[in-house]
PDB file of N, CA and C in Angstrom:
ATOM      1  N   UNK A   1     -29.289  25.849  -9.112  1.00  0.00           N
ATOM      2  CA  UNK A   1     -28.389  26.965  -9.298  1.00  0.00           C
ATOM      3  C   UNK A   1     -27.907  27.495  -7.950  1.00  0.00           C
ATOM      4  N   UNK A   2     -28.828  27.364  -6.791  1.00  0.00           N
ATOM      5  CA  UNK A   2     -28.268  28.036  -5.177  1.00  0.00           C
ATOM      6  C   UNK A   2     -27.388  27.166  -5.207  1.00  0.00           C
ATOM      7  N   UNK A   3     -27.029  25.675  -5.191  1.00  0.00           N
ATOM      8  CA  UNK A   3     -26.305  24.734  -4.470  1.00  0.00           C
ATOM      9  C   UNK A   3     -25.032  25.386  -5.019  1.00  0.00           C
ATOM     10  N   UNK A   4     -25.116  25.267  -6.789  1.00  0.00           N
ATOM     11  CA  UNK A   4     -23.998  25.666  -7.434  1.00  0.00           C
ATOM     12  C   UNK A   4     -23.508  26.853  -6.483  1.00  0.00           C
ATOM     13  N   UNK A   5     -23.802  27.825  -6.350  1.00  0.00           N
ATOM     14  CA  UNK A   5     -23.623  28.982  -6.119  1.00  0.00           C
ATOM     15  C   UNK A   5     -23.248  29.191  -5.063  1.00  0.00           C
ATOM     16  N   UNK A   6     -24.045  28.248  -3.714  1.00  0.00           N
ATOM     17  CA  UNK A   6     -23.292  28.145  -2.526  1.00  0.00           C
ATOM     18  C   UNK A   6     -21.714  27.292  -2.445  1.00  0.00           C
ATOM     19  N   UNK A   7     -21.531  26.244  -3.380  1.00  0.00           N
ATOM     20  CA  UNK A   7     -20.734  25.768  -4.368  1.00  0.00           C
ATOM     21  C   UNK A   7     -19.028  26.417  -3.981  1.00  0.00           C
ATOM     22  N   UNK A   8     -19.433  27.429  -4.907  1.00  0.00           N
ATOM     23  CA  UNK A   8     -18.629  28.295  -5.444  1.00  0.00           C
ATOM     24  C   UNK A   8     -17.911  29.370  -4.593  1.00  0.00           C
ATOM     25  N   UNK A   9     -18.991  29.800  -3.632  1.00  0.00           N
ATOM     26  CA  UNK A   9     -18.963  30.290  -2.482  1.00  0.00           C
ATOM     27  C   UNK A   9     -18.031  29.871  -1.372  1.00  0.00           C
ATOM     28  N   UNK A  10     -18.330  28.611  -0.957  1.00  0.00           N
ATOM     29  CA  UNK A  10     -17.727  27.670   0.006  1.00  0.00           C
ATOM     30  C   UNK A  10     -16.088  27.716  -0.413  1.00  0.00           C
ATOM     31  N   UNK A  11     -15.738  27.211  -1.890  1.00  0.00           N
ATOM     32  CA  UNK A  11     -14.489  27.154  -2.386  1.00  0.00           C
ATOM     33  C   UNK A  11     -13.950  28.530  -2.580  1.00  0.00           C
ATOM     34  N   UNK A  12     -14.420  29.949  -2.781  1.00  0.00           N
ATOM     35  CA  UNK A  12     -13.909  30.848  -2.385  1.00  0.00           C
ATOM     36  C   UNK A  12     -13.583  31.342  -0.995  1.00  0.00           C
ATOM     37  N   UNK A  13     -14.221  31.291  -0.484  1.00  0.00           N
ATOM     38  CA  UNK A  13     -13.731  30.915   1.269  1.00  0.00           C
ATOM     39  C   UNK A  13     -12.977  30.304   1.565  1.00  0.00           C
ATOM     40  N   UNK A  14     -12.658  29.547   1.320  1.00  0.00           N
ATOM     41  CA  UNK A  14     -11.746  28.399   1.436  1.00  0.00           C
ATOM     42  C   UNK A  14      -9.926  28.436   0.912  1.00  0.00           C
ATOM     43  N   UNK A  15     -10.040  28.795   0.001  1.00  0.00           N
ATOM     44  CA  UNK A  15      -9.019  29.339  -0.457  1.00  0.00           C
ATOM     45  C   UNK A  15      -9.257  30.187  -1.805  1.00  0.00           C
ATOM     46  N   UNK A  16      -9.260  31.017  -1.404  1.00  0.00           N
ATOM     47  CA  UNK A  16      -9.435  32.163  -2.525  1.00  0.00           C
ATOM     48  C   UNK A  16      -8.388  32.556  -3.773  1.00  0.00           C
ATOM     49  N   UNK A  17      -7.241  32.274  -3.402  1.00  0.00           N
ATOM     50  CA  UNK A  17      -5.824  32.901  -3.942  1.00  0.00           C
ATOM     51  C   UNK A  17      -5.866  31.427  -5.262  1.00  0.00           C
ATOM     52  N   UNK A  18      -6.547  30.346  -5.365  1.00  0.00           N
ATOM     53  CA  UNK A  18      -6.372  29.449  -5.932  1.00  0.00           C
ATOM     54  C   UNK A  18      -7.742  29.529  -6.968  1.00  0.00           C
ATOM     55  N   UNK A  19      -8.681  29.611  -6.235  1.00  0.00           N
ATOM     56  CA  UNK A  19     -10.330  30.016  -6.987  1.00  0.00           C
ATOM     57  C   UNK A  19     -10.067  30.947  -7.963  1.00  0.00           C
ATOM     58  N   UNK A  20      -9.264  32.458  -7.673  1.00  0.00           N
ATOM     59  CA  UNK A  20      -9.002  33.271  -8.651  1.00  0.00           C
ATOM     60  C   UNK A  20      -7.966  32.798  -9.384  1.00  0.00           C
ATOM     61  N   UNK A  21      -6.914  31.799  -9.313  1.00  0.00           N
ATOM     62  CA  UNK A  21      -5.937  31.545 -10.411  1.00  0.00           C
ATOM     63  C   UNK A  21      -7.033  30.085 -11.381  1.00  0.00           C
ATOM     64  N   UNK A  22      -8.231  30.098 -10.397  1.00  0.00           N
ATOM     65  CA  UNK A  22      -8.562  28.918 -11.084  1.00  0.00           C
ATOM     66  C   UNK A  22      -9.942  29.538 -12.319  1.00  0.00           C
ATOM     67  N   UNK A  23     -10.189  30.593 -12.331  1.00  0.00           N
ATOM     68  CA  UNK A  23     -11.283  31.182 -12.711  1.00  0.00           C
ATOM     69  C   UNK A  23     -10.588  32.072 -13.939  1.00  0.00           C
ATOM     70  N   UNK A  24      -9.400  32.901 -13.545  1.00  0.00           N
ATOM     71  CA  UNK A  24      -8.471  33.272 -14.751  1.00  0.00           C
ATOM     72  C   UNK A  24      -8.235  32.161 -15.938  1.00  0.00           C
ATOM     73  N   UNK A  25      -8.098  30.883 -15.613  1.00  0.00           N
ATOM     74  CA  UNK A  25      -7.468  29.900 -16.132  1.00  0.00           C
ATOM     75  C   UNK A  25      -8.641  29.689 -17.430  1.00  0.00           C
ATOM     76  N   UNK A  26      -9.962  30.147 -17.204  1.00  0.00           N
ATOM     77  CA  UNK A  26     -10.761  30.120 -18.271  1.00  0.00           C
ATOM     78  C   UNK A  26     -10.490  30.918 -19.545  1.00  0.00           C
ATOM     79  N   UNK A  27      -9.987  32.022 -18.817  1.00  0.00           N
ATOM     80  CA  UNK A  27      -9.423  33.177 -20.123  1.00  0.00           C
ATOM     81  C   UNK A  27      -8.297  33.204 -20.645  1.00  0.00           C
ATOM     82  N   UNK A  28      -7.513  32.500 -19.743  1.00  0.00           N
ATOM     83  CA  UNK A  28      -6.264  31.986 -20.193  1.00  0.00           C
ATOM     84  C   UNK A  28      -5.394  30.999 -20.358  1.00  0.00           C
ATOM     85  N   UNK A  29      -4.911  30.795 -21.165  1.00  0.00           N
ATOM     86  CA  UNK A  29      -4.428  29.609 -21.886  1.00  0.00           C
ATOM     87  C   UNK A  29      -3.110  29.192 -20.740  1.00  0.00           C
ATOM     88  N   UNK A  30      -2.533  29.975 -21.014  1.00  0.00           N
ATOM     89  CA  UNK A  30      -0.895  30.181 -19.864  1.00  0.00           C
ATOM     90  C   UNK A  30      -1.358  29.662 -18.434  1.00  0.00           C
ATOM     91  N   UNK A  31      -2.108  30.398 -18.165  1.00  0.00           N
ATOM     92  CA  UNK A  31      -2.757  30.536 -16.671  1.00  0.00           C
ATOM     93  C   UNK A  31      -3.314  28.747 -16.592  1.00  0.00           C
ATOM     94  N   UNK A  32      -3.913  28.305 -17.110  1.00  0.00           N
ATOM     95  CA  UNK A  32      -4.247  27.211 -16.946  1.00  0.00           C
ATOM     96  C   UNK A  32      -3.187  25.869 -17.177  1.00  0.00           C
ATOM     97  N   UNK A  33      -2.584  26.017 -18.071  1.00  0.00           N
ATOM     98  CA  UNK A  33      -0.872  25.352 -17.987  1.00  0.00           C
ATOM     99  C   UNK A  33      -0.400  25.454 -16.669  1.00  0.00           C
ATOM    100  N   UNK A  34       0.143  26.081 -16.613  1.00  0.00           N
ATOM    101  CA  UNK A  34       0.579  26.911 -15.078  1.00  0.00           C
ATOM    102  C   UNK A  34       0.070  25.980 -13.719  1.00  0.00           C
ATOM    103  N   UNK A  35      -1.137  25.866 -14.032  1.00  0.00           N
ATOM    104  CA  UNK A  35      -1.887  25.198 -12.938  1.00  0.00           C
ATOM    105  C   UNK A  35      -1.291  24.157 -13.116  1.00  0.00           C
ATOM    106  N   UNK A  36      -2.036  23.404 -14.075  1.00  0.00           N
ATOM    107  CA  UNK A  36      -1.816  21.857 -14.418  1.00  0.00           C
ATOM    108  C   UNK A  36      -0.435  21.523 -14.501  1.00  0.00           C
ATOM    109  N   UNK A  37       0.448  22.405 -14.435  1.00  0.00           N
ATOM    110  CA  UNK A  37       2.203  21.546 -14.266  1.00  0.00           C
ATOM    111  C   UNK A  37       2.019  22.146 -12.347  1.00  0.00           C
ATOM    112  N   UNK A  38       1.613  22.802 -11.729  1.00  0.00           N
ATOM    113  CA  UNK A  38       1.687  23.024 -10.591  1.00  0.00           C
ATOM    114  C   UNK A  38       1.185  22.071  -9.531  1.00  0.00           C
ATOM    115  N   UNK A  39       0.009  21.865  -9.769  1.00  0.00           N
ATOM    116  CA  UNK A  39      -0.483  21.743  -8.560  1.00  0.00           C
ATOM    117  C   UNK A  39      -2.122  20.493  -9.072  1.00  0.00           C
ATOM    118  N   UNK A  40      -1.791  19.767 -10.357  1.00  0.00           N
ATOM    119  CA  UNK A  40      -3.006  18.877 -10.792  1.00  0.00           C
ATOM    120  C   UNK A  40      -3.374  18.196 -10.014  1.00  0.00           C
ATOM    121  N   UNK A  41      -4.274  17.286  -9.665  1.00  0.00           N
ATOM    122  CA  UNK A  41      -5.357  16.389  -8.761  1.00  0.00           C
ATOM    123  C   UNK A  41      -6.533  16.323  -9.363  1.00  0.00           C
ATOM    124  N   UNK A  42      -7.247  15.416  -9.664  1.00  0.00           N
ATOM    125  CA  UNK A  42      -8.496  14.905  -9.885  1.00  0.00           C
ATOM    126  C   UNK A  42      -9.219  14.794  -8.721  1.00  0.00           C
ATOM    127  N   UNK A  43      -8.597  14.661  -7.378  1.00  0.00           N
ATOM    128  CA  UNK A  43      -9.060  14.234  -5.883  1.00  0.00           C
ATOM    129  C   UNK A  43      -8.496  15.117  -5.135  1.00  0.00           C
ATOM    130  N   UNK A  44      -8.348  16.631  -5.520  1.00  0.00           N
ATOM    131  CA  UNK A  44      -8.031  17.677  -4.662  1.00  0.00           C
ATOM    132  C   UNK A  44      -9.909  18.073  -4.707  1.00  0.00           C
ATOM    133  N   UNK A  45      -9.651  19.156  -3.503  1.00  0.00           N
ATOM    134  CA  UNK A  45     -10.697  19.767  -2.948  1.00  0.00           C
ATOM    135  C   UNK A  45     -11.354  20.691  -4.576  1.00  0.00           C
ATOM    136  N   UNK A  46     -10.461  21.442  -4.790  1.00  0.00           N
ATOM    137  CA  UNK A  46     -10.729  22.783  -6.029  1.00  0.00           C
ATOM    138  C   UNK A  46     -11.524  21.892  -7.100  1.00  0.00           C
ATOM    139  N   UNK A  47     -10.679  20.780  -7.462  1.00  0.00           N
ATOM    140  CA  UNK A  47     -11.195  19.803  -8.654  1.00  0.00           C
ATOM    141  C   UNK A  47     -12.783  19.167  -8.319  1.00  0.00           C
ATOM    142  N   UNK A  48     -12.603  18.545  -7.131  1.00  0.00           N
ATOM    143  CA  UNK A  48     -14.154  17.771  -6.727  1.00  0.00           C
ATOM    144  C   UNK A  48     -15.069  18.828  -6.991  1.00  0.00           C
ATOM    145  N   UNK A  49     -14.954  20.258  -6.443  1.00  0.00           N
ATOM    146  CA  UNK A  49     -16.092  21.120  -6.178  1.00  0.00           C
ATOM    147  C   UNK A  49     -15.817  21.788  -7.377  1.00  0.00           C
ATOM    148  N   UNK A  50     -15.186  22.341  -8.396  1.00  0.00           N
ATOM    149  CA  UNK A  50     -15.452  22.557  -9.832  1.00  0.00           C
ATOM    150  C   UNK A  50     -15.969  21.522 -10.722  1.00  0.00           C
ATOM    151  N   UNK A  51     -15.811  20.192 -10.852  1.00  0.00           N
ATOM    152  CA  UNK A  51     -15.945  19.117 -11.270  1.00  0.00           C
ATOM    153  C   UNK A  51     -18.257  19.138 -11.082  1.00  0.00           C
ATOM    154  N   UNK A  52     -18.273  19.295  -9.203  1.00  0.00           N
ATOM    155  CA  UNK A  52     -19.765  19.096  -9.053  1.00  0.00           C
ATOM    156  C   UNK A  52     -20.207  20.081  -9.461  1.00  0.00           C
ATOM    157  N   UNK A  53     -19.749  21.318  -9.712  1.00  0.00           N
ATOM    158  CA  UNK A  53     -20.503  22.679 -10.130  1.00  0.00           C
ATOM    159  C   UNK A  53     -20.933  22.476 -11.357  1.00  0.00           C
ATOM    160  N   UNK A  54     -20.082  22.285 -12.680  1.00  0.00           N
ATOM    161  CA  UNK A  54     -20.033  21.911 -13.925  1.00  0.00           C
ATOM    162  C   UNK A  54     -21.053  21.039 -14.034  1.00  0.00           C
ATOM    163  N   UNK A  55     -21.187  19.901 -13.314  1.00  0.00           N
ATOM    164  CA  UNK A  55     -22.530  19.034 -13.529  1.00  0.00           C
ATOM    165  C   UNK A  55     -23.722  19.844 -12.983  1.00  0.00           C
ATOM    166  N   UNK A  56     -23.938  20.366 -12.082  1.00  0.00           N
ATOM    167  CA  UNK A  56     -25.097  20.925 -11.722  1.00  0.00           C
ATOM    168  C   UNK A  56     -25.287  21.883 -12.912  1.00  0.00           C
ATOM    169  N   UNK A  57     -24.900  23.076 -13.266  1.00  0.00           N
ATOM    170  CA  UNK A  57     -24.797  23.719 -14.388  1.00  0.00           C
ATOM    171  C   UNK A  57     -25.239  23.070 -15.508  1.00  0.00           C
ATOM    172  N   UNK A  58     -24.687  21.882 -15.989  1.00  0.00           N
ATOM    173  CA  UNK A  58     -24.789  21.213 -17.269  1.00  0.00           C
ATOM    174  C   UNK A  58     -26.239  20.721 -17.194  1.00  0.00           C
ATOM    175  N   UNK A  59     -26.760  20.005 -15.882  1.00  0.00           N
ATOM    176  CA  UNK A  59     -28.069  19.787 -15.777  1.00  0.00           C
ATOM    177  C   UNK A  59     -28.933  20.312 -15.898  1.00  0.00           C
ATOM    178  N   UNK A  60     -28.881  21.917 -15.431  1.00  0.00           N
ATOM    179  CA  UNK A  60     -29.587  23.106 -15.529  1.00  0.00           C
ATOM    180  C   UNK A  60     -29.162  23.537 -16.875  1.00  0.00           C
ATOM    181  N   UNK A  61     -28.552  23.676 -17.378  1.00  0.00           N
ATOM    182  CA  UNK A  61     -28.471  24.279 -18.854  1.00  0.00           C
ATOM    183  C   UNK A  61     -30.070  23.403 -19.527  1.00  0.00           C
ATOM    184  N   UNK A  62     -29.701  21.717 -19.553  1.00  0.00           N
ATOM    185  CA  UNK A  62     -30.732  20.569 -20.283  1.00  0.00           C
ATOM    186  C   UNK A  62     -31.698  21.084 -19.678  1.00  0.00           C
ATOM    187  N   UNK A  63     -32.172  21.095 -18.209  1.00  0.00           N
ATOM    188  CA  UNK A  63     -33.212  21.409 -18.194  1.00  0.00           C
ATOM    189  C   UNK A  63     -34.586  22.385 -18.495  1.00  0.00           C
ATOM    190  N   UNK A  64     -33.307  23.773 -18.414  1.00  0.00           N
ATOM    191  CA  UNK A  64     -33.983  25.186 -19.248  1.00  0.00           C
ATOM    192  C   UNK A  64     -34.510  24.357 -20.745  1.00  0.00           C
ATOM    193  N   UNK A  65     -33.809  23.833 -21.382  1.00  0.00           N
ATOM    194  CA  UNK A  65     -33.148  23.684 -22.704  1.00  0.00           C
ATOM    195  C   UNK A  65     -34.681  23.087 -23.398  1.00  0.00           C
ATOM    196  N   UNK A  66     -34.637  21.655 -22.241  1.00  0.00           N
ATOM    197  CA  UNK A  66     -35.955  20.867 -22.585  1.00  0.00           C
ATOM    198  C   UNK A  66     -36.730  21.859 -22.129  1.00  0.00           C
ATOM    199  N   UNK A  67     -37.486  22.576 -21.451  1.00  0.00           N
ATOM    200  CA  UNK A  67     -38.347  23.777 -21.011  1.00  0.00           C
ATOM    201  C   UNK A  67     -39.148  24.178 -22.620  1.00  0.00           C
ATOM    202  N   UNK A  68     -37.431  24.897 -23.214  1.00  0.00           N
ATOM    203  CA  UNK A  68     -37.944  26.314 -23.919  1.00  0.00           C
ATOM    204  C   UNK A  68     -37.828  25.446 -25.429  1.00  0.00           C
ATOM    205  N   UNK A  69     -37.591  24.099 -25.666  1.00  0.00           N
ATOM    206  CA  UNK A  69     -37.791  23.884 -26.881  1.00  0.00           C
ATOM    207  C   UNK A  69     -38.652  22.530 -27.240  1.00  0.00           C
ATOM    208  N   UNK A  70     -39.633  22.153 -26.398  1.00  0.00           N
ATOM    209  CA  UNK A  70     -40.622  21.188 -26.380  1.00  0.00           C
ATOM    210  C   UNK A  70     -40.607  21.162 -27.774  1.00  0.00           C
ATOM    211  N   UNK A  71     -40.937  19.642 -28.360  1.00  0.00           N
ATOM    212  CA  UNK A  71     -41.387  19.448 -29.158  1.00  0.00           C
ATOM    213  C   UNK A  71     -42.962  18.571 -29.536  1.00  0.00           C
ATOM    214  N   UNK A  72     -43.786  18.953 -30.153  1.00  0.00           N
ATOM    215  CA  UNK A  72     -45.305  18.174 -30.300  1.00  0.00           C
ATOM    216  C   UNK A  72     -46.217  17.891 -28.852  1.00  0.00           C
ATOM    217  N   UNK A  73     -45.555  19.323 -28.366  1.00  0.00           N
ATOM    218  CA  UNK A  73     -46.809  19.088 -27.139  1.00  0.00           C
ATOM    219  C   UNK A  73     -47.308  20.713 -27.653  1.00  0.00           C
TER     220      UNK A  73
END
């Protein structure tokens, strides 16, 4: 969760004015269109480091997950 977080960090530093149109884009439908006719890349900077956050996250979600719902131990 730090890496994520330093992550997230790094890409707000970095360019901020894009992090917040990219973080709106969750709540909004428009906002995320917008992007994707603007400015898409799979191999831009914003994409790689949202792309690795999402996996770290997703890993940590499974891992809590397996934690708190063991089964037959």
């Amino acid at each position: 969760m730090f890496i994520a977080l330093c992550l997230l960090v790094l890409l707000k530093a970095t360019s901020p004015q894009k992090t917040f149109r990219v973080l709106n884009a969750a709540y909004s439908l428009q906002v995320a269109h917008q992007i994707e006719r603007e400015d898409y890349g799979p191999l831009k900077r914003v994409s790689i480091v949202l792309s690795v956050v999402f996996v770290l996250i997703t890993a940590f979600l499974f891992l809590q997950t397996q934690f708190n719902f063991r089964v037959g131990t």
